[in-house]
PDB file of N, CA and C in Angstrom:
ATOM      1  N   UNK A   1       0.851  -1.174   0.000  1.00  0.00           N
ATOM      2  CA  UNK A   1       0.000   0.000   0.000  1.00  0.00           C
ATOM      3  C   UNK A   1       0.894   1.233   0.000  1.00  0.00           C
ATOM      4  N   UNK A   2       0.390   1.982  -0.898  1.00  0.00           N
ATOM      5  CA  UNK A   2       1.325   3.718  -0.925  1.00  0.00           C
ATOM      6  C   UNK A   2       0.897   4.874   0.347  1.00  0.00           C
ATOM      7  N   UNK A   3       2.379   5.291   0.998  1.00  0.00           N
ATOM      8  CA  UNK A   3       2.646   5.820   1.829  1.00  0.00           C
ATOM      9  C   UNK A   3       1.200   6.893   2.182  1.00  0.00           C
ATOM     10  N   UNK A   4       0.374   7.353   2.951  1.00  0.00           N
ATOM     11  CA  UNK A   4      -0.867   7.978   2.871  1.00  0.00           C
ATOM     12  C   UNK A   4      -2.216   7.271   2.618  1.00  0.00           C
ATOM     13  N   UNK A   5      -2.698   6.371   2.104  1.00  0.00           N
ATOM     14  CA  UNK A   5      -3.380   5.090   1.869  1.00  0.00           C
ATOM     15  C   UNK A   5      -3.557   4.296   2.433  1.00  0.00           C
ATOM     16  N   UNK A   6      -4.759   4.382   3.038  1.00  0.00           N
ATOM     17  CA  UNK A   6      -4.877   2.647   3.808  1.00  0.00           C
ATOM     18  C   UNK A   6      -6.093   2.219   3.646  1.00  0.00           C
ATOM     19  N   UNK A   7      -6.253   0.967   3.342  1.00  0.00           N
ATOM     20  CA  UNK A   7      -6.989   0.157   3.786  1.00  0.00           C
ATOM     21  C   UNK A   7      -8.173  -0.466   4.817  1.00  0.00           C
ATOM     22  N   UNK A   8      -8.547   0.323   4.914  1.00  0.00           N
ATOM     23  CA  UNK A   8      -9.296   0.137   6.070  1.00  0.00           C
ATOM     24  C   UNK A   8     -10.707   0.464   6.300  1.00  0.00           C
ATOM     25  N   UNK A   9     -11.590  -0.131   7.419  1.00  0.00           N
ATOM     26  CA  UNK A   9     -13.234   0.638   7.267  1.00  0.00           C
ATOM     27  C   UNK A   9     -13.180   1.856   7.031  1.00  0.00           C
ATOM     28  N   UNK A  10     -14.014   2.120   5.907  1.00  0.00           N
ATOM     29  CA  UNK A  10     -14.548   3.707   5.886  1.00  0.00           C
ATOM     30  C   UNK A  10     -14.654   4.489   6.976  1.00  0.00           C
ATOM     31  N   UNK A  11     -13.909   5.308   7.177  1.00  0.00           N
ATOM     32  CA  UNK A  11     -14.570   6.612   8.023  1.00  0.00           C
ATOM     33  C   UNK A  11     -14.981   7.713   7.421  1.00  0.00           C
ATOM     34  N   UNK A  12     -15.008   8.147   6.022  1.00  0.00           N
ATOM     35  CA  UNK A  12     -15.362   9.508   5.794  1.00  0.00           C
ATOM     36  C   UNK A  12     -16.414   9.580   5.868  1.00  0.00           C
ATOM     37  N   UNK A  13     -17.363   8.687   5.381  1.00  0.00           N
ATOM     38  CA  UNK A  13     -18.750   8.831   5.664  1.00  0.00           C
ATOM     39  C   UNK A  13     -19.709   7.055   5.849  1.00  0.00           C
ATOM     40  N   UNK A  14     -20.984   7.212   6.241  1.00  0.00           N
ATOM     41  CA  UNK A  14     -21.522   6.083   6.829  1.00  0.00           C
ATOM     42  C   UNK A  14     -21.905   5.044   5.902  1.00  0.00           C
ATOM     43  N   UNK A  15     -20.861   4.024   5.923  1.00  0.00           N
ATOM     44  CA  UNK A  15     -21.252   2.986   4.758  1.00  0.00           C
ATOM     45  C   UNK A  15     -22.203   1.404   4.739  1.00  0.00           C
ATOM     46  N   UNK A  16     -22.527   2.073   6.209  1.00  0.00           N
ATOM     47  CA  UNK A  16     -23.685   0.929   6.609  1.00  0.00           C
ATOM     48  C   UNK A  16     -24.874   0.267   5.657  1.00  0.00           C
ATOM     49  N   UNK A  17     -24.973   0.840   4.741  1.00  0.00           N
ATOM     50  CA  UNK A  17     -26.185   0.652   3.241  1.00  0.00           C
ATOM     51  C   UNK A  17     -25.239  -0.207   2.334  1.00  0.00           C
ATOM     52  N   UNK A  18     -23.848  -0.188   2.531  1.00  0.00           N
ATOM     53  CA  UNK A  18     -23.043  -0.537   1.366  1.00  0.00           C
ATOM     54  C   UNK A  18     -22.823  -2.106   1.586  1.00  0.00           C
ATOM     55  N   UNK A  19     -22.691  -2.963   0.547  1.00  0.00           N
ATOM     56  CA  UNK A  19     -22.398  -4.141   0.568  1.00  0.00           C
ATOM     57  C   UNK A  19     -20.778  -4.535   1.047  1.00  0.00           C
ATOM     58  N   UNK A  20     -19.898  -3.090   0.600  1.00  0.00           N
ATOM     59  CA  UNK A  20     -18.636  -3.335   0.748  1.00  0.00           C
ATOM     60  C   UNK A  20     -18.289  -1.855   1.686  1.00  0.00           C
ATOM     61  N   UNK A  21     -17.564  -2.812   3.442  1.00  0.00           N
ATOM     62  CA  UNK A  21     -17.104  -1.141   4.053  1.00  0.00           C
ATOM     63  C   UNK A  21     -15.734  -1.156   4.532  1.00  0.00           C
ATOM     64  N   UNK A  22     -15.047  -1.429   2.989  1.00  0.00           N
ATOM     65  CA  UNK A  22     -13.542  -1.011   3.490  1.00  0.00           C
ATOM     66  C   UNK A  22     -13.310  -0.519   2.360  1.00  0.00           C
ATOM     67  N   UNK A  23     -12.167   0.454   2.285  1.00  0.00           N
ATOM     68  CA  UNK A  23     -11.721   1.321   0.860  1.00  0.00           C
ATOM     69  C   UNK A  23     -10.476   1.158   1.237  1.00  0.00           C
ATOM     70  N   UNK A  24      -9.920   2.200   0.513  1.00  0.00           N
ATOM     71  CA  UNK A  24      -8.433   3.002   0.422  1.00  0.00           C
ATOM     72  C   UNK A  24      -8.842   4.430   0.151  1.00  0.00           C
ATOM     73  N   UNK A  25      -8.533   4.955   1.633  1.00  0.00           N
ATOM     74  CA  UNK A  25      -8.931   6.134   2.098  1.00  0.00           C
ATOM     75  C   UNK A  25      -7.734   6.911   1.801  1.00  0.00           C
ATOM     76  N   UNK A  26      -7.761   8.606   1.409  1.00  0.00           N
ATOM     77  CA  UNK A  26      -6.016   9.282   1.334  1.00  0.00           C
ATOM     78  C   UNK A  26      -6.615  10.066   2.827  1.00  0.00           C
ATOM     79  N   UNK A  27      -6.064   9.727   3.684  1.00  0.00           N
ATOM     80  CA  UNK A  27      -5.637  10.543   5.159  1.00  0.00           C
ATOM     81  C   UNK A  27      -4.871  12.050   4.816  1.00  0.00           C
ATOM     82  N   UNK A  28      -5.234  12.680   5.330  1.00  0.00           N
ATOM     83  CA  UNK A  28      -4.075  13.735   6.363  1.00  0.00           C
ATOM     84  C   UNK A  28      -3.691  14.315   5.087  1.00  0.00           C
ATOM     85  N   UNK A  29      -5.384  14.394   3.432  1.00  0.00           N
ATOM     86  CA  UNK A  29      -4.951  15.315   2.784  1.00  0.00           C
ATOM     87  C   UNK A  29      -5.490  16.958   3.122  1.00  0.00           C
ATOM     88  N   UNK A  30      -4.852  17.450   2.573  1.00  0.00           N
ATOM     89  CA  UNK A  30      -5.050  19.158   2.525  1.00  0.00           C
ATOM     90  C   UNK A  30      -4.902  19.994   1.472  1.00  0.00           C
ATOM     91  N   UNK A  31      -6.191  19.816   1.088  1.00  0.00           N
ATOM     92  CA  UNK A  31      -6.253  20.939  -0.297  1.00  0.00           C
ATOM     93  C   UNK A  31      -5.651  22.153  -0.591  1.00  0.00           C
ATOM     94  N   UNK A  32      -5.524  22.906   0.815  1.00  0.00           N
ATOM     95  CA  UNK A  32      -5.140  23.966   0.727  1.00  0.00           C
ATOM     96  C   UNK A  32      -3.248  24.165   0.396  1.00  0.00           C
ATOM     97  N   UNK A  33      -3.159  23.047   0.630  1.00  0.00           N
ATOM     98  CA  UNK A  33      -1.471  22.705   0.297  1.00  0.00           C
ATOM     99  C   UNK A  33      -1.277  23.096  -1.197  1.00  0.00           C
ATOM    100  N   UNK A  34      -2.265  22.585  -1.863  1.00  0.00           N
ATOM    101  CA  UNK A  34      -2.102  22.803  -3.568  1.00  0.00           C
ATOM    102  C   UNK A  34      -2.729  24.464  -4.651  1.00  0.00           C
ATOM    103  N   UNK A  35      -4.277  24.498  -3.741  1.00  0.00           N
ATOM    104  CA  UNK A  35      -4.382  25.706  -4.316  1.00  0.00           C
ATOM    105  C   UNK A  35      -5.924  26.560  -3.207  1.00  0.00           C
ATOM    106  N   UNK A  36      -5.838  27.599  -3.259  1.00  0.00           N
ATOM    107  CA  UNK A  36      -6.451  28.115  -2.256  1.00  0.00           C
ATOM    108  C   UNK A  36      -7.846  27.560  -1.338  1.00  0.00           C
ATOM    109  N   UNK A  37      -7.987  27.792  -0.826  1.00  0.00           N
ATOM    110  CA  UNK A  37      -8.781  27.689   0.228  1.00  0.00           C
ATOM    111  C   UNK A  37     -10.469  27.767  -0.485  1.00  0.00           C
ATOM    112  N   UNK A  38     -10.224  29.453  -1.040  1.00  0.00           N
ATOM    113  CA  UNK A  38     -11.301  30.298  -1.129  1.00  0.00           C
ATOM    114  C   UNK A  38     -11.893  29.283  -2.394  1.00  0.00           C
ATOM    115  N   UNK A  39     -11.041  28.765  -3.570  1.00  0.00           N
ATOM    116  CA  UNK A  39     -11.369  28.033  -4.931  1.00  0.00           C
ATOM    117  C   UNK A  39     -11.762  27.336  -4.474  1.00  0.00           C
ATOM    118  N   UNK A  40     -11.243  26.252  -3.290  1.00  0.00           N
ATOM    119  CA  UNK A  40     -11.442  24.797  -3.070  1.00  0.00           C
ATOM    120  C   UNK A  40     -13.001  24.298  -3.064  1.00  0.00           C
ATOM    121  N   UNK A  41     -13.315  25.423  -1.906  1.00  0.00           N
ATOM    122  CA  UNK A  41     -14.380  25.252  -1.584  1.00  0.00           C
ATOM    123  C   UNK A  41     -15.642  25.161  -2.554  1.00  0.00           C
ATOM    124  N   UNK A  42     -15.664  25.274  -3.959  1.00  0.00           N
ATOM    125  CA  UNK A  42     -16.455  25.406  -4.799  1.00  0.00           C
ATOM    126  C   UNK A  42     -16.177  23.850  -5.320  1.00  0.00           C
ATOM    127  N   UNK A  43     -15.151  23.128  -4.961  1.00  0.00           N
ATOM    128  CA  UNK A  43     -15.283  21.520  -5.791  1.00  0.00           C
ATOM    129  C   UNK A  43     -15.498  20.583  -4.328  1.00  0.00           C
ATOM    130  N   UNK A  44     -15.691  19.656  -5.300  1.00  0.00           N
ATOM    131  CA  UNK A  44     -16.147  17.957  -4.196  1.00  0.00           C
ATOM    132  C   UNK A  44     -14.809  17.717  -4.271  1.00  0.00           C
ATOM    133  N   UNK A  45     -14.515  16.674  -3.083  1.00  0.00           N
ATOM    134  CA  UNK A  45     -13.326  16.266  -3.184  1.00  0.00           C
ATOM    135  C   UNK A  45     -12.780  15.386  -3.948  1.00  0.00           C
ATOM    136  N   UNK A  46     -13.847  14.860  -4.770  1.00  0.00           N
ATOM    137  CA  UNK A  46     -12.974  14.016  -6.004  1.00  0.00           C
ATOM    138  C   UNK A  46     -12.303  14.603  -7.141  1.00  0.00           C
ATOM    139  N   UNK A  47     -12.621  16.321  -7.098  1.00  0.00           N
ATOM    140  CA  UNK A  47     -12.060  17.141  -8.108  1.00  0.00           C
ATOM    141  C   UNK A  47     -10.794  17.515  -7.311  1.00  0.00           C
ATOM    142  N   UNK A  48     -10.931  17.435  -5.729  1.00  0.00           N
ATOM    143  CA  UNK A  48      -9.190  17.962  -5.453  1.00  0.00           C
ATOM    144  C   UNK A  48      -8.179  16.848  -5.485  1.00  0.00           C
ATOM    145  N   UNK A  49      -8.863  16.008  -5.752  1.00  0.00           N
ATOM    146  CA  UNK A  49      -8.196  14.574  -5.626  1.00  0.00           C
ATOM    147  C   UNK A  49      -7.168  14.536  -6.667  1.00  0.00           C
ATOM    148  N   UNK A  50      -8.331  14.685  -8.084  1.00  0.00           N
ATOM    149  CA  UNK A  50      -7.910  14.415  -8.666  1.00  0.00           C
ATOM    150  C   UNK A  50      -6.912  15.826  -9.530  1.00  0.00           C
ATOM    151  N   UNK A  51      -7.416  16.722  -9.214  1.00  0.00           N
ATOM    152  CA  UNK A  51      -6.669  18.074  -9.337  1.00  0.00           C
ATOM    153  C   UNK A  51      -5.036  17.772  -8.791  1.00  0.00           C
ATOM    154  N   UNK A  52      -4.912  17.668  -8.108  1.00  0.00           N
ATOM    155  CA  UNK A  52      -4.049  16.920  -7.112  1.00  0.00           C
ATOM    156  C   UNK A  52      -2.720  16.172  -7.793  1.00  0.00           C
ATOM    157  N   UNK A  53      -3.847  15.064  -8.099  1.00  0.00           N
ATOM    158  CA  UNK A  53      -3.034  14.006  -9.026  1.00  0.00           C
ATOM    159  C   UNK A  53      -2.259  14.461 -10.753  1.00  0.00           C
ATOM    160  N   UNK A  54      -3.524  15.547 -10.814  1.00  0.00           N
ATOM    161  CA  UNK A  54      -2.535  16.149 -12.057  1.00  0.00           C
ATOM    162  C   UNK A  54      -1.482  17.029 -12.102  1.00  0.00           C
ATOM    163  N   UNK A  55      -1.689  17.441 -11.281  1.00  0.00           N
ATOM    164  CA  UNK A  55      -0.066  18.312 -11.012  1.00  0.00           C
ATOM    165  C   UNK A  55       0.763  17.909 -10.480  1.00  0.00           C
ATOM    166  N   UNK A  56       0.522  16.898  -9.560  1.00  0.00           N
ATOM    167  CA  UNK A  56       2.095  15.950  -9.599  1.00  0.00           C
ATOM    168  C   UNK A  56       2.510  15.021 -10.632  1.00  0.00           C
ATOM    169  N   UNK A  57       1.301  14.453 -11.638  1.00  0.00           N
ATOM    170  CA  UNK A  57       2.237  13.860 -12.622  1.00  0.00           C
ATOM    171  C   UNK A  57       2.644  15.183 -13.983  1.00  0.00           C
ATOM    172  N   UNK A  58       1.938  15.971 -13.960  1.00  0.00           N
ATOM    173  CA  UNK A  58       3.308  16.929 -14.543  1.00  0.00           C
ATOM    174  C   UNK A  58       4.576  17.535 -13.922  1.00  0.00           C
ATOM    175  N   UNK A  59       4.538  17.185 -12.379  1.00  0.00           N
ATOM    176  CA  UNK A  59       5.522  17.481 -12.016  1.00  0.00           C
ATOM    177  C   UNK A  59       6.358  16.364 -12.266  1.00  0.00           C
ATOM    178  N   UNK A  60       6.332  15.465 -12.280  1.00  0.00           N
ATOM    179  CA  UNK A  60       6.633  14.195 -12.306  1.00  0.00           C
ATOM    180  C   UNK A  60       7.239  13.436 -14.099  1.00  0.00           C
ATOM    181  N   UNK A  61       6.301  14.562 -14.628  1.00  0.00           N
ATOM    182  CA  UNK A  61       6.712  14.227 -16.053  1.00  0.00           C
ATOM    183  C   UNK A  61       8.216  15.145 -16.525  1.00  0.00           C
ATOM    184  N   UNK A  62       8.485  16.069 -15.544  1.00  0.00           N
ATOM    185  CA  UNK A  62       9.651  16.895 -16.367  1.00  0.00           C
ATOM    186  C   UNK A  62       9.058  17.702 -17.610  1.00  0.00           C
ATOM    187  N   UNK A  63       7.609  18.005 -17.938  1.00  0.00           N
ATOM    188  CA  UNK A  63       7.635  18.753 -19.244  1.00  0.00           C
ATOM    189  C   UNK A  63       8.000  20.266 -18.373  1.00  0.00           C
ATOM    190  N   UNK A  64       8.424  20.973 -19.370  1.00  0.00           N
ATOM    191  CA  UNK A  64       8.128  22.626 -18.779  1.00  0.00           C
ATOM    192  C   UNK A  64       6.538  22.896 -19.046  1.00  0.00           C
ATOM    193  N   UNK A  65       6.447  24.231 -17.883  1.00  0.00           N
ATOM    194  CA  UNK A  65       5.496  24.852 -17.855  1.00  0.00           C
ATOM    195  C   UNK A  65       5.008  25.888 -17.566  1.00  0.00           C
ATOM    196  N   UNK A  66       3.722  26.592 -17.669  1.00  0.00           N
ATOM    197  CA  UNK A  66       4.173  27.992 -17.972  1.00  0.00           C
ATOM    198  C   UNK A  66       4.738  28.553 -19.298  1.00  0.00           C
ATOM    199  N   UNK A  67       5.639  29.787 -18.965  1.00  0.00           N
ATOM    200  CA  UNK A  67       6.159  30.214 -19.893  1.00  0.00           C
ATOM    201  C   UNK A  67       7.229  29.397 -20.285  1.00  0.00           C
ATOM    202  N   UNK A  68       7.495  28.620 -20.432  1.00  0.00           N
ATOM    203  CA  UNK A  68       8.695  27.543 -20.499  1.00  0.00           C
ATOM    204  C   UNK A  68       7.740  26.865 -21.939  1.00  0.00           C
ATOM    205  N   UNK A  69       6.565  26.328 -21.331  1.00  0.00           N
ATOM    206  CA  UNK A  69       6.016  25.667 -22.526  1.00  0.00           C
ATOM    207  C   UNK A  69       5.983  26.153 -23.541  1.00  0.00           C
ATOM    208  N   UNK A  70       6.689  26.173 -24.697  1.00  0.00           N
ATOM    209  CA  UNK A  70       6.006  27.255 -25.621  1.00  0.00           C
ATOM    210  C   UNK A  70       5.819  26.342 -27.096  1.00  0.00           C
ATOM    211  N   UNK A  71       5.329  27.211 -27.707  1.00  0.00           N
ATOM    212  CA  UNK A  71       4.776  26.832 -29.193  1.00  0.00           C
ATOM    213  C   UNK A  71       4.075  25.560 -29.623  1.00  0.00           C
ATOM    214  N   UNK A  72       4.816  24.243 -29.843  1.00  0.00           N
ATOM    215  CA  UNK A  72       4.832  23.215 -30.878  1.00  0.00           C
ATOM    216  C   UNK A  72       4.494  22.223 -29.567  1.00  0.00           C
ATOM    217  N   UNK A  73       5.229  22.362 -28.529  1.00  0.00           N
ATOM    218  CA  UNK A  73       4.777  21.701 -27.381  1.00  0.00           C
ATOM    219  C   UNK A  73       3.331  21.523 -26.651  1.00  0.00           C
ATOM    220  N   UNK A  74       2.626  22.595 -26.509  1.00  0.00           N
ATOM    221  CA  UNK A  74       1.822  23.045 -25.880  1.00  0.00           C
ATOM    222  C   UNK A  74       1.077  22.868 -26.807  1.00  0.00           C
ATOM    223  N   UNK A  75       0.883  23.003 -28.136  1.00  0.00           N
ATOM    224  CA  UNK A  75       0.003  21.962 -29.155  1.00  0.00           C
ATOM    225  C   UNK A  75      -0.328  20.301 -29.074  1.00  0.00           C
ATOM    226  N   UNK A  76       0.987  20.426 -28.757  1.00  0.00           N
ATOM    227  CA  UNK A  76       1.088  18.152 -28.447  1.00  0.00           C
ATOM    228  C   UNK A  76       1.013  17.589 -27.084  1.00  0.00           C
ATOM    229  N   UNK A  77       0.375  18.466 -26.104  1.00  0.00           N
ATOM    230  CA  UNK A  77       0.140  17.653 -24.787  1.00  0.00           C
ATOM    231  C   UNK A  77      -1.785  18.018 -24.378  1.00  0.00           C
ATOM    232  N   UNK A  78      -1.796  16.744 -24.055  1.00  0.00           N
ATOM    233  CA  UNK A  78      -3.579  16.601 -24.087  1.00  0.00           C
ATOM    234  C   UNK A  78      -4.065  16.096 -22.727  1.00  0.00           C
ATOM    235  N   UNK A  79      -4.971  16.377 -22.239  1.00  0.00           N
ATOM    236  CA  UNK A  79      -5.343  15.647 -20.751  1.00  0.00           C
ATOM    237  C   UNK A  79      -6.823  15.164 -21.092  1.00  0.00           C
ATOM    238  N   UNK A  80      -6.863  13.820 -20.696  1.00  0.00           N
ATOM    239  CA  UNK A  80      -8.724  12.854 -20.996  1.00  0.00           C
ATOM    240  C   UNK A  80      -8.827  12.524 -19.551  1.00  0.00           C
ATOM    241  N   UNK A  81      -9.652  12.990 -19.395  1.00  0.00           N
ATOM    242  CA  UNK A  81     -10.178  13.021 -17.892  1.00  0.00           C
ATOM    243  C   UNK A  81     -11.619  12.478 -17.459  1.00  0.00           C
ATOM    244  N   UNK A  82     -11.546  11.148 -17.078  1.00  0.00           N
ATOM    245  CA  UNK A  82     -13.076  10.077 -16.445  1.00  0.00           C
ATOM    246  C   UNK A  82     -13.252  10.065 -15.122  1.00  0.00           C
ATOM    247  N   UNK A  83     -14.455  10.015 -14.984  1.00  0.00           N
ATOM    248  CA  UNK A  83     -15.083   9.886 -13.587  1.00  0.00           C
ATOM    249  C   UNK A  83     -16.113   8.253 -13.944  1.00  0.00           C
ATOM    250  N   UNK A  84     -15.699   6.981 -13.163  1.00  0.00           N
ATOM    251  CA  UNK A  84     -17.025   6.146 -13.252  1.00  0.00           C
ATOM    252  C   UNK A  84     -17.435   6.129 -11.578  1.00  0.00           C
ATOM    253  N   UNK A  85     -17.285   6.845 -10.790  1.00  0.00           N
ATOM    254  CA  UNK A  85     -18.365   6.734  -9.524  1.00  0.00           C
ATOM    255  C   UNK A  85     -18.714   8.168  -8.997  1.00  0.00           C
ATOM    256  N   UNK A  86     -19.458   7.793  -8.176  1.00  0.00           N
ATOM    257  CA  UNK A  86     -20.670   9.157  -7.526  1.00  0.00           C
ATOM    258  C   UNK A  86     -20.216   8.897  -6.333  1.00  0.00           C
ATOM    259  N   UNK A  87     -20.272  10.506  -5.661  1.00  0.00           N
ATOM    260  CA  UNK A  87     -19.849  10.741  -4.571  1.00  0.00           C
ATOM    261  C   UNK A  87     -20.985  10.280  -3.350  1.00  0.00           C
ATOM    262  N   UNK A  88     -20.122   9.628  -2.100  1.00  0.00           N
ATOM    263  CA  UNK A  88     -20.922   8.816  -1.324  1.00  0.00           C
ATOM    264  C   UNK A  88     -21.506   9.457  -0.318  1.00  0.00           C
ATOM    265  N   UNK A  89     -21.384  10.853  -0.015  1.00  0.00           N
ATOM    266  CA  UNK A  89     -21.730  11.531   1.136  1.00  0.00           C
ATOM    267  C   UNK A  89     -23.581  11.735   1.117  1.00  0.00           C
TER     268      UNK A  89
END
């Protein structure tokens, strides 16, 4: 299991209706680490999640960005972005 992740009964919310009550929960995240407070509050947390997840794999990818990106590049990089579940709260 990856460092932040565990396994374990649900606590974020009451999964007593559910057939299945254990996940892989991310603990001890904080939105506000990535981008303000005041924005956050307008998404569910599967958008900071996954907000989240995209800026560390461009960090992660080494492309430049910003003004770094320029021209021919910034033509040839694409993001496809799925959701298949509904939020459980």
């Amino acid at each position: 299991m990856r460092a932040g992740v565990a396994s374990t009964r649900i606590q974020s919310f009451d999964p007593s209706n559910l057939a299945c009550r254990f996940a892989g929960e991310v603990k001890d995240f904080r939105i506000g680490d990535w981008i303000p407070e005041k924005e956050a509050r307008h998404m569910d947390r599967f958008i900071h999640l996954g907000l989240v997840a995209a800026i560390q794999a461009v960090q992660d990818s080494g492309l430049p960005t910003g003004e770094a990106l320029g021209g021919e590049l910034a033509t040839r990089i694409g993001v496809n972005i799925g959701r298949a579940s509904a939020d459980c709260r």
